[in-house]
N, C-alpha and C. Protein backbone atom coordinates (compact mmCIF):
# COMPACT_ATOMS: atom_id res chain seq x y z
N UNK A 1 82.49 106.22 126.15
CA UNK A 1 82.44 105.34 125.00
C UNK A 1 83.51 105.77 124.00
N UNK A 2 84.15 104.61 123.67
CA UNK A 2 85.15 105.10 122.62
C UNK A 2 85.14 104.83 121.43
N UNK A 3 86.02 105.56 120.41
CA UNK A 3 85.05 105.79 119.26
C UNK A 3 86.79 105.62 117.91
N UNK A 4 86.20 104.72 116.98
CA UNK A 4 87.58 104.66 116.04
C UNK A 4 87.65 105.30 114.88
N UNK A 5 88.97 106.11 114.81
CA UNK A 5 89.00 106.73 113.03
C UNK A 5 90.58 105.85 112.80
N UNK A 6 90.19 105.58 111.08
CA UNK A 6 91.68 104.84 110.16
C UNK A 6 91.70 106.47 109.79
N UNK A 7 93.30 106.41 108.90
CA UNK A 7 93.68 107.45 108.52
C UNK A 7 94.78 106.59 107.48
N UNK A 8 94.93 107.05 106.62
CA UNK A 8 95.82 107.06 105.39
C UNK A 8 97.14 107.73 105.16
N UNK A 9 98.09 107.31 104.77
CA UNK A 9 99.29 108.32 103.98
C UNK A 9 100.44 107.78 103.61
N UNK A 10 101.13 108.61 102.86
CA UNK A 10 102.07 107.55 101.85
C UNK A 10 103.38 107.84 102.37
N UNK A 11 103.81 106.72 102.47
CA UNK A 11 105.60 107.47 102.76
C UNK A 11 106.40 107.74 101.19
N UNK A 12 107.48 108.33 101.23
CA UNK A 12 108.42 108.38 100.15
C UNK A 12 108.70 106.54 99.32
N UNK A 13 108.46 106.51 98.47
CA UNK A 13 108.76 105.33 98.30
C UNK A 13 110.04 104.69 97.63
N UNK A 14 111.15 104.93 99.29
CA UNK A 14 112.47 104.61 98.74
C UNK A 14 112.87 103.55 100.22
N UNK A 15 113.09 102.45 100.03
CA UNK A 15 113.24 101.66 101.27
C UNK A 15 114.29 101.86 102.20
N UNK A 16 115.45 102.73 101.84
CA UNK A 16 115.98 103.46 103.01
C UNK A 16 115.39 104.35 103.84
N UNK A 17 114.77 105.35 103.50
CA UNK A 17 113.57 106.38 103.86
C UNK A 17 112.76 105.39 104.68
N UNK A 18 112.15 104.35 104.58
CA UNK A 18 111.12 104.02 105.05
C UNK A 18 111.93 103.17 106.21
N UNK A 19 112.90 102.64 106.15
CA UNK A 19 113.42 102.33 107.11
C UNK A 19 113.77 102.98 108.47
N UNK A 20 114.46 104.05 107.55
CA UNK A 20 114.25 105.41 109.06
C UNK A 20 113.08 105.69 109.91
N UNK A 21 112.44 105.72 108.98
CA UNK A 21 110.95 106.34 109.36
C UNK A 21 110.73 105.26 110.38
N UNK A 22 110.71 104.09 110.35
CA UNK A 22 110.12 103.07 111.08
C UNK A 22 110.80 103.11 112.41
N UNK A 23 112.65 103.42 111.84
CA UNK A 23 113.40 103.34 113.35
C UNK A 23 112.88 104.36 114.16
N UNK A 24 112.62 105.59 113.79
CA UNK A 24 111.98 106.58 114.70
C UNK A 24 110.94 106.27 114.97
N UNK A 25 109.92 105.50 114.46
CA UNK A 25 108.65 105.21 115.43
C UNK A 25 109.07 103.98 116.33
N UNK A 26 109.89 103.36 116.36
CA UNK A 26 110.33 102.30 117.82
C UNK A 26 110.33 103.09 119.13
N UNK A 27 110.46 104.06 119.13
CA UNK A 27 110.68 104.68 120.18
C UNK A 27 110.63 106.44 119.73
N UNK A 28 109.18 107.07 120.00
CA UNK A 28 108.99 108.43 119.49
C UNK A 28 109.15 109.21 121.12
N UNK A 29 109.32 110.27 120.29
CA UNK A 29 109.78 111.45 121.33
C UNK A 29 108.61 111.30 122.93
N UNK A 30 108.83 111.81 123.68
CA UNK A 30 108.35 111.29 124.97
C UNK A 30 106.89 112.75 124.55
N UNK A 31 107.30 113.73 124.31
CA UNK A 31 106.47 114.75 123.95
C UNK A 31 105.61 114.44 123.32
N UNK A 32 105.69 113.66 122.09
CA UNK A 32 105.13 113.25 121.01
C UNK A 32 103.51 112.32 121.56
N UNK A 33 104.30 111.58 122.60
CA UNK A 33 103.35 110.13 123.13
C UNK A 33 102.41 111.37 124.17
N UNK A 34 102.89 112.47 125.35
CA UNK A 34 101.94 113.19 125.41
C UNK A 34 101.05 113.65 124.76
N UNK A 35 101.17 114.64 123.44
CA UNK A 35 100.48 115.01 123.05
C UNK A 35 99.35 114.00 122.15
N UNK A 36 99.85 113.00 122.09
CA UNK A 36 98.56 111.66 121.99
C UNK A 36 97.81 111.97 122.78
N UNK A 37 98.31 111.08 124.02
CA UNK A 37 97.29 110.48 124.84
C UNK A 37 96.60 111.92 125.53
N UNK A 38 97.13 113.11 125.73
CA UNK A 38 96.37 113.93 126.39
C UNK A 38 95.69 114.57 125.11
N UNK A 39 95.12 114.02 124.38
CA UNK A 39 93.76 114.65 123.44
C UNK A 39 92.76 113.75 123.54
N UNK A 40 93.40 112.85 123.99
CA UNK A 40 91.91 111.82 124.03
C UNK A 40 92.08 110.76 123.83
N UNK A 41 93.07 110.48 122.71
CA UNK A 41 93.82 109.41 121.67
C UNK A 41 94.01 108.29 122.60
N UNK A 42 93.47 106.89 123.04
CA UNK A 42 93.86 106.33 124.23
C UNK A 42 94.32 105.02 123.50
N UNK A 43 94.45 104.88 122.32
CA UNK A 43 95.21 103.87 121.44
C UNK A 43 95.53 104.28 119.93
N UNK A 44 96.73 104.07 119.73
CA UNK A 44 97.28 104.21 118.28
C UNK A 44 97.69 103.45 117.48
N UNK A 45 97.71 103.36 116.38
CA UNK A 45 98.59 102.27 116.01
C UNK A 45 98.97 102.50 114.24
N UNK A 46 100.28 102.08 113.65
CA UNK A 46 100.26 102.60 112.73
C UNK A 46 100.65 100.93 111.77
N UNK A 47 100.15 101.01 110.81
CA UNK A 47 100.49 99.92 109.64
C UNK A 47 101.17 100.21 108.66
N UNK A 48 101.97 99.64 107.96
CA UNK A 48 102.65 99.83 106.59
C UNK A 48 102.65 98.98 105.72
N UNK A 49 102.20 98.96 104.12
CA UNK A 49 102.33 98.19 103.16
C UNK A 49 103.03 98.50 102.52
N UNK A 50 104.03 98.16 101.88
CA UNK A 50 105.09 98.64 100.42
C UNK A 50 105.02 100.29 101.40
N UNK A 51 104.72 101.37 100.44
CA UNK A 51 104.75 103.00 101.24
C UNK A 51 103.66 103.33 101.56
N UNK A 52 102.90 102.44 101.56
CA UNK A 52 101.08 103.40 102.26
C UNK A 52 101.53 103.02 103.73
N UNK A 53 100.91 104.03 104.51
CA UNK A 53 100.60 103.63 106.15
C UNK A 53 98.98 103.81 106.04
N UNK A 54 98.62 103.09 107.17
CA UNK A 54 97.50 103.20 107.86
C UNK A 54 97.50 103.07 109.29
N UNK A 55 96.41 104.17 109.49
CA UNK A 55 96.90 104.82 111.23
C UNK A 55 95.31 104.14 111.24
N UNK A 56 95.48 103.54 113.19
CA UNK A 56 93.84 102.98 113.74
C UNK A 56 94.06 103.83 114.88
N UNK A 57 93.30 104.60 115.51
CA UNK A 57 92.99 105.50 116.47
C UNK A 57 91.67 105.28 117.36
N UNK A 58 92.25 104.66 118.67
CA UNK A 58 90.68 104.54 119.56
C UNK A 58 91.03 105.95 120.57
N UNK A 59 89.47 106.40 120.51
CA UNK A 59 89.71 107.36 121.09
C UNK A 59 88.85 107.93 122.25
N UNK A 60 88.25 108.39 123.17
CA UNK A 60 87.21 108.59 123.92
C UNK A 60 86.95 109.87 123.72
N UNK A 61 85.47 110.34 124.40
CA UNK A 61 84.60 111.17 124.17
C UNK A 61 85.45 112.74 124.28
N UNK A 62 86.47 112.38 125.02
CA UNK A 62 87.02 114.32 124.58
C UNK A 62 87.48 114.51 123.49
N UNK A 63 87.86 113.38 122.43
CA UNK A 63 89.05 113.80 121.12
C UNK A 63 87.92 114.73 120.23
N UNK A 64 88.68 115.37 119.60
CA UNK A 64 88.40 116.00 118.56
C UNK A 64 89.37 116.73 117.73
N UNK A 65 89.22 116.40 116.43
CA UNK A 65 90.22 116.57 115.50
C UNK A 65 90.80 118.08 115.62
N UNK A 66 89.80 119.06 115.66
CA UNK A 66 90.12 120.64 115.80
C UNK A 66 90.90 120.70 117.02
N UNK A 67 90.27 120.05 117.99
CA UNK A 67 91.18 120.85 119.11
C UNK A 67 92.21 119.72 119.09
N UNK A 68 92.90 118.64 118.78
CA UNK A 68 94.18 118.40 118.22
C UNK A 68 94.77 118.66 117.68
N UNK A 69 93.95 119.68 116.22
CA UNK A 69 94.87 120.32 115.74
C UNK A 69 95.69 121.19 115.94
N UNK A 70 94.64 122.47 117.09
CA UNK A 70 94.85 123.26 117.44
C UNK A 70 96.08 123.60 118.49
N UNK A 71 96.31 121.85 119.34
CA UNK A 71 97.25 122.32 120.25
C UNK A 71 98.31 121.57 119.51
N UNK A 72 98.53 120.87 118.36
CA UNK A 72 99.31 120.75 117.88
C UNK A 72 100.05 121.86 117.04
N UNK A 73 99.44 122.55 116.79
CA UNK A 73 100.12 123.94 116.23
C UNK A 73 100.45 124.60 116.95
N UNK A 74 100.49 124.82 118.41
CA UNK A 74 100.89 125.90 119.16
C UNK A 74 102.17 125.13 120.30
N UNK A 75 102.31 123.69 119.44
CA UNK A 75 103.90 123.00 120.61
C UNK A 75 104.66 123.05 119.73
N UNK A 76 105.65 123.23 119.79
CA UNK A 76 106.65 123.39 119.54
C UNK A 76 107.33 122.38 118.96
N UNK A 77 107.16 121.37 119.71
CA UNK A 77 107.90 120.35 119.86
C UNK A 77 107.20 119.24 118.85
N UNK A 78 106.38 119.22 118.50
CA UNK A 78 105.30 118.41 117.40
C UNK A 78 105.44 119.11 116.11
N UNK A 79 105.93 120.41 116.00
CA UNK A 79 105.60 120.99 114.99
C UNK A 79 107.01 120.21 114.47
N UNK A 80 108.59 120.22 115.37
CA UNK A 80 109.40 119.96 115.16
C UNK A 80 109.10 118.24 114.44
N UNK A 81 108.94 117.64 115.03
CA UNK A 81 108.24 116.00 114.68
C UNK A 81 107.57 115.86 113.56
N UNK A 82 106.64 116.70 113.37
CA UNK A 82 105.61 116.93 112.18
C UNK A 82 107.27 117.20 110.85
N UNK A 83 107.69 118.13 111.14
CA UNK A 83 108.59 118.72 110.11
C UNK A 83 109.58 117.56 110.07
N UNK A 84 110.03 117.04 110.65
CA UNK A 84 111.09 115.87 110.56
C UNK A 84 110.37 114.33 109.72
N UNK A 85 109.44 114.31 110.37
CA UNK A 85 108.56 113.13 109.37
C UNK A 85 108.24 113.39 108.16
N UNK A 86 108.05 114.54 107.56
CA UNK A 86 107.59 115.09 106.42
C UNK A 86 109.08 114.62 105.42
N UNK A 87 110.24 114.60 106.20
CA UNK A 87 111.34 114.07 105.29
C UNK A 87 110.97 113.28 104.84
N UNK A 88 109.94 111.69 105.09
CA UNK A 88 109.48 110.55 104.69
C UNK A 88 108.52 110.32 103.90
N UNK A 89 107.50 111.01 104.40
CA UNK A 89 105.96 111.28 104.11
C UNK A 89 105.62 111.89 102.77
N UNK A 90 104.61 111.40 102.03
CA UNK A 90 103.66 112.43 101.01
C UNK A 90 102.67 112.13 101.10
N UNK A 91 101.69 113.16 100.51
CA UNK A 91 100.94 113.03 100.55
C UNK A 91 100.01 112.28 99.86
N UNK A 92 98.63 111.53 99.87
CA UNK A 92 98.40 110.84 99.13
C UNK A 92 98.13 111.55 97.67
N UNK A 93 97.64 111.09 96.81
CA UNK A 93 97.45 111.87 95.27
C UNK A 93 96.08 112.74 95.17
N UNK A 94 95.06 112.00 96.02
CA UNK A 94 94.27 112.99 96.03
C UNK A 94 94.07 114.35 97.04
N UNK A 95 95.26 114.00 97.90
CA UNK A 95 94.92 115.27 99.13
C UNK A 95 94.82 116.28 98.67
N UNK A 96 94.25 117.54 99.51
CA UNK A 96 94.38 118.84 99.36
C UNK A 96 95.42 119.46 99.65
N UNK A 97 95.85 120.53 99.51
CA UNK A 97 97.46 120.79 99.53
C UNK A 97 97.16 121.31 101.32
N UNK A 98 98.06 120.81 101.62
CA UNK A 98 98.68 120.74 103.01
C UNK A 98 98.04 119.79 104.08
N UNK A 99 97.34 118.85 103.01
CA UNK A 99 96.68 117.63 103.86
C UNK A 99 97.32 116.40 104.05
N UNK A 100 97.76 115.87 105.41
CA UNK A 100 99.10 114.58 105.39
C UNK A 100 97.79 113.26 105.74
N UNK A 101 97.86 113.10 107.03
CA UNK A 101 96.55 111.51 106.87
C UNK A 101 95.36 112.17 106.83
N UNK A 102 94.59 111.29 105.86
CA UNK A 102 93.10 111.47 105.65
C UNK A 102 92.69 109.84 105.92
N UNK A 103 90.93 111.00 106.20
CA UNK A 103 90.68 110.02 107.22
C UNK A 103 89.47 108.80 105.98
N UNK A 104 90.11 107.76 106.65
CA UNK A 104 89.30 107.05 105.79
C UNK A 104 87.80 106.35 106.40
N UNK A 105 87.01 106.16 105.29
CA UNK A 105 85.56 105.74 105.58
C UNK A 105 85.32 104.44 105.69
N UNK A 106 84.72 104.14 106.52
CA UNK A 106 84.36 102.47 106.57
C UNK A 106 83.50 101.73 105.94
N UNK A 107 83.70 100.82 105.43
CA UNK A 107 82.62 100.45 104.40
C UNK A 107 82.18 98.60 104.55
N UNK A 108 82.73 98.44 105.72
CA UNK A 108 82.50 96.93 106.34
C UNK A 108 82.96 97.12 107.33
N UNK A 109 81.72 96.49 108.58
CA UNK A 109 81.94 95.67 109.44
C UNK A 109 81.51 94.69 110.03
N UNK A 110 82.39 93.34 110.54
CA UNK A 110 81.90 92.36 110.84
C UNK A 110 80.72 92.01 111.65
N UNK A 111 80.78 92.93 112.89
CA UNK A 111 79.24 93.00 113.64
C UNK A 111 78.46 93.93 113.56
């Protein structure tokens, strides 16, 4: 059974910046799309308004945020990705310091 989290976060709000940002998600690192789908992550998807994004994540019964986190800190290659997006990215106003998407709560649904 699969199971959905939204997530939140702001890009820089300068429309060159956000342009980049977008050209690099047309086509993300091949590493990048692994370390998705092998946590569990079996759909992604990201939205943008003016500089907010919103991330939709379907996911099945192995994901879990810790152990995504966990092997995301120990590749290399994500950490590199992580650090290159952060050129774009802030955080929202209320995060905690070193917090990028938070996860947001649902408060309607249709069925």
């Amino acid at each position: 059974m699969s199971k959905r989290y939204c997530l939140a976060l702001d890009l820089i709000d300068d429309a060159a910046l956000i342009g980049v940002y977008e050209e690099w998600h047309k086509s993300i690192w091949p590493e990048i799309h692994d370390s998705i789908t092998s946590s569990g992550i079996e759909q992604m998807e990201i939205y943008r308004v003016s500089n907010r994004l919103f991330m939709i994540m379907d996911v099945n019964e192995s994901f879990s945020f810790e152990a995504k986190s966990k092997a995301d800190a120990a590749n290399e290659k994500v950490q590199e990705w992580e650090t290159l997006m952060w050129n774009f990215q802030q955080a929202l106003p209320f995060a905690k310091p070193g917090e990028k998407w938070i996860l947001m709560d649902k408060i309607f649904s249709l069925k």
